[in-house]
N, C-alpha and C. Protein backbone atom coordinates (compact mmCIF):
# COMPACT_ATOMS: atom_id res chain seq x y z
N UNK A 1 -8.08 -3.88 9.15
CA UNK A 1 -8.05 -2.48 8.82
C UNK A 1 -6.99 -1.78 9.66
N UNK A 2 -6.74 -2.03 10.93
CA UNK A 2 -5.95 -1.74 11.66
C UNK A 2 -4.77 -2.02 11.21
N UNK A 3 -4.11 -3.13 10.82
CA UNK A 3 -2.45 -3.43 10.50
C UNK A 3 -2.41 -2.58 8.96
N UNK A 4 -3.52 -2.21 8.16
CA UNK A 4 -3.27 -1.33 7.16
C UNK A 4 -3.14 -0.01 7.57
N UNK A 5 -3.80 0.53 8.06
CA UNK A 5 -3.41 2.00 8.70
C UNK A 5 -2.00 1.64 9.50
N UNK A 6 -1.56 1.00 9.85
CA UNK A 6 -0.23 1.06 10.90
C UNK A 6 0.63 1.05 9.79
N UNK A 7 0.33 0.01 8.53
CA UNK A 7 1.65 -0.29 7.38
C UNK A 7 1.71 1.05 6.82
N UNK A 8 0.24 2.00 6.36
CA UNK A 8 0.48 3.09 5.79
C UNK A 8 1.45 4.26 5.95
N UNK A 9 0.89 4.41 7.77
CA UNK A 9 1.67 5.12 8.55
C UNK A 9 2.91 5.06 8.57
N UNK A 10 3.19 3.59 8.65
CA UNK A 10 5.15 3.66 8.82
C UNK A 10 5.40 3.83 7.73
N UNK A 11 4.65 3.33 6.66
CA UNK A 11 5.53 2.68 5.09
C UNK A 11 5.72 4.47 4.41
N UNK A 12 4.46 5.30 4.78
CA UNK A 12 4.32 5.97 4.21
C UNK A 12 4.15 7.44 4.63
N UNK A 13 3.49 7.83 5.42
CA UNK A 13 3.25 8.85 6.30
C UNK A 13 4.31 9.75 7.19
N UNK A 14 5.03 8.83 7.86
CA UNK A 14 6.24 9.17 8.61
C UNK A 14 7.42 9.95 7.78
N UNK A 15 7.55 8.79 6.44
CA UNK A 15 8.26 8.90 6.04
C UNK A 15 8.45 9.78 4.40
N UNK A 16 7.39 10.76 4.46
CA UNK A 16 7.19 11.85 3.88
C UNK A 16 6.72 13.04 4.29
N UNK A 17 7.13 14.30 3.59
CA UNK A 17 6.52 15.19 4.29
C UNK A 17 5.92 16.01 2.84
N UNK A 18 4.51 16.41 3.29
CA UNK A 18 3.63 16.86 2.06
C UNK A 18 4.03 18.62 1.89
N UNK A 19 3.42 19.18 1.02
CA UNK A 19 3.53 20.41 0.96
C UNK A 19 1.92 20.93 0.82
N UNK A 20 0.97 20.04 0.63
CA UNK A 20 -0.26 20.43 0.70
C UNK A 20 -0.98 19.00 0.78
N UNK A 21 -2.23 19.17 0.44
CA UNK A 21 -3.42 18.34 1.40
C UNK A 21 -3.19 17.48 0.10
N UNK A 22 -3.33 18.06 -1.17
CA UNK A 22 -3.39 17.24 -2.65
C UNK A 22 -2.63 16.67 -2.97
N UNK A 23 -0.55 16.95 -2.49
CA UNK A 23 0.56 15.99 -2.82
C UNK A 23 0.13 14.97 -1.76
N UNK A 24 -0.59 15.08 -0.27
CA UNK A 24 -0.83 14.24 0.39
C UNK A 24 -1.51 12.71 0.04
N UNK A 25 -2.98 13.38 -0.52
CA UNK A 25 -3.82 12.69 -1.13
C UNK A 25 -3.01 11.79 -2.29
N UNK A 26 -2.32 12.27 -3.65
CA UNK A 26 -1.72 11.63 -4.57
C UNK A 26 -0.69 10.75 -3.81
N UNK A 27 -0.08 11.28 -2.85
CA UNK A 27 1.02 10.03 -2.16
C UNK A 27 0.50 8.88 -2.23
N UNK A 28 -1.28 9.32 -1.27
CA UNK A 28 -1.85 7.79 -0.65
C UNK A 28 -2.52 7.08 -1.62
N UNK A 29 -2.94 7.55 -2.30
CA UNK A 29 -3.39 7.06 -3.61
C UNK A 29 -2.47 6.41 -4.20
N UNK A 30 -1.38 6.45 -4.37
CA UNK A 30 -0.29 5.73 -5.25
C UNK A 30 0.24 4.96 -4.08
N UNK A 31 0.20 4.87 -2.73
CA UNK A 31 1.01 4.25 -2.08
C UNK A 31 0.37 2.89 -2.19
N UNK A 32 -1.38 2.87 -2.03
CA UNK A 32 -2.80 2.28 -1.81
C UNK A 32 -2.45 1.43 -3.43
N UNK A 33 -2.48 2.29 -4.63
CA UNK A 33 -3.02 1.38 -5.94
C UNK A 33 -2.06 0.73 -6.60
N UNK A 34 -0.70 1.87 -6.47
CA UNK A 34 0.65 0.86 -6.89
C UNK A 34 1.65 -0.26 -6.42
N UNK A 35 2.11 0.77 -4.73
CA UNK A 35 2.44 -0.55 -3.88
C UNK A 35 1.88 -1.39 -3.20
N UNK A 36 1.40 -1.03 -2.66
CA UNK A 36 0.11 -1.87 -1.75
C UNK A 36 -0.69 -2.83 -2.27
N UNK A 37 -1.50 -2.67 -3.26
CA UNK A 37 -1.98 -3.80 -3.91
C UNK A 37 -1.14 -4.18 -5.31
N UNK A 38 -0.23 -3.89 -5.30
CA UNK A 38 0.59 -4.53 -6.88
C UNK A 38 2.23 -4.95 -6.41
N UNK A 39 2.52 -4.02 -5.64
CA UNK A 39 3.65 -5.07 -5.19
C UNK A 39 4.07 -5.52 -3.77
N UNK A 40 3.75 -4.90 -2.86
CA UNK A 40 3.80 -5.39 -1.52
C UNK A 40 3.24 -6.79 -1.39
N UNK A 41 4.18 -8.26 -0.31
CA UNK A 41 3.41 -8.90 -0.10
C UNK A 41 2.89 -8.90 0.99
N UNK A 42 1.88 -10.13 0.58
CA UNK A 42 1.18 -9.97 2.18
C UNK A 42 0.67 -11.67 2.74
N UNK A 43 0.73 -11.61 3.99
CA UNK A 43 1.20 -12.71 4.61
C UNK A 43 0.12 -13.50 4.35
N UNK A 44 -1.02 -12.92 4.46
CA UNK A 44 -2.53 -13.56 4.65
C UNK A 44 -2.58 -14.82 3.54
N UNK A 45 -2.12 -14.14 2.61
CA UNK A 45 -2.24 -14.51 1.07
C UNK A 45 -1.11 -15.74 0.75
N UNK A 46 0.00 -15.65 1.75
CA UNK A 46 1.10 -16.58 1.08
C UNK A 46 2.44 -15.87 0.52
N UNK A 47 2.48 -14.93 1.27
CA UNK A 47 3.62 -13.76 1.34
C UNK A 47 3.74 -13.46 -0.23
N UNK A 48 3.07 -13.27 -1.25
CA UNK A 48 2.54 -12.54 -2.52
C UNK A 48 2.02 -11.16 -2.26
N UNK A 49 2.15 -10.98 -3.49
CA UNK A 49 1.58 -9.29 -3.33
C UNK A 49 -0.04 -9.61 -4.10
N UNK A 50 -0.99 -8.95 -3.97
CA UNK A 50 -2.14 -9.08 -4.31
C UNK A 50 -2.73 -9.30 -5.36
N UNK A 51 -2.00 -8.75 -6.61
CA UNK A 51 -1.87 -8.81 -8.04
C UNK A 51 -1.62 -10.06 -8.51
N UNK A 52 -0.01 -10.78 -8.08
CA UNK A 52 0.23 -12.01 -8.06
C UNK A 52 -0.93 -13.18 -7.44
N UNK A 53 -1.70 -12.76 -6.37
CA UNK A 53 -2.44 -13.97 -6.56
C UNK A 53 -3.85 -13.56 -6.56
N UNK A 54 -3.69 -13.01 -7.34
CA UNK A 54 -5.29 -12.74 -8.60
C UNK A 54 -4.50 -13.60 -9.95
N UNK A 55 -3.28 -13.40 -10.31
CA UNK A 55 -3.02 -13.87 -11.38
C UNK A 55 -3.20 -15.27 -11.18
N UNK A 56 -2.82 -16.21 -10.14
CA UNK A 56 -2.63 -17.27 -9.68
C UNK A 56 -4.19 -17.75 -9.58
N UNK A 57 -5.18 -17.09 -9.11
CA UNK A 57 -6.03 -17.73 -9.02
C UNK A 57 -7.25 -17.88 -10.57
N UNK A 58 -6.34 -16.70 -11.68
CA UNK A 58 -7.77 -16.97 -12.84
C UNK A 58 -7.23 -17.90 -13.40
């Protein structure tokens, strides 16, 4: 949970600036459902993004 809050922060947080609490919220929400689990990889997994090995595993 920790190296996800740190990826958010850099990937995402830093490197925007909101104009309210709700463009905030929609950022993390799309940062969370589009990149994060659909295309970012991740090491745990076999340097894939999460999507890819759901596909791999049905």
């Amino acid at each position: 949970m920790e190296s996800f809050f740190s990826r958010l922060t850099v990937e995402l947080v830093f490197a925007e600036q909101y104009e309210s609490i709700e463009d905030a919220k929609s950022g993390i929400f799309e940062y969370i459902e589009v990149f994060y689990n659909r295309v970012r990889r991740h090491s745990a997994i076999g340097h894939i993004s999460p999507a890819e090995f759901e596909r791999k595993s049905a």
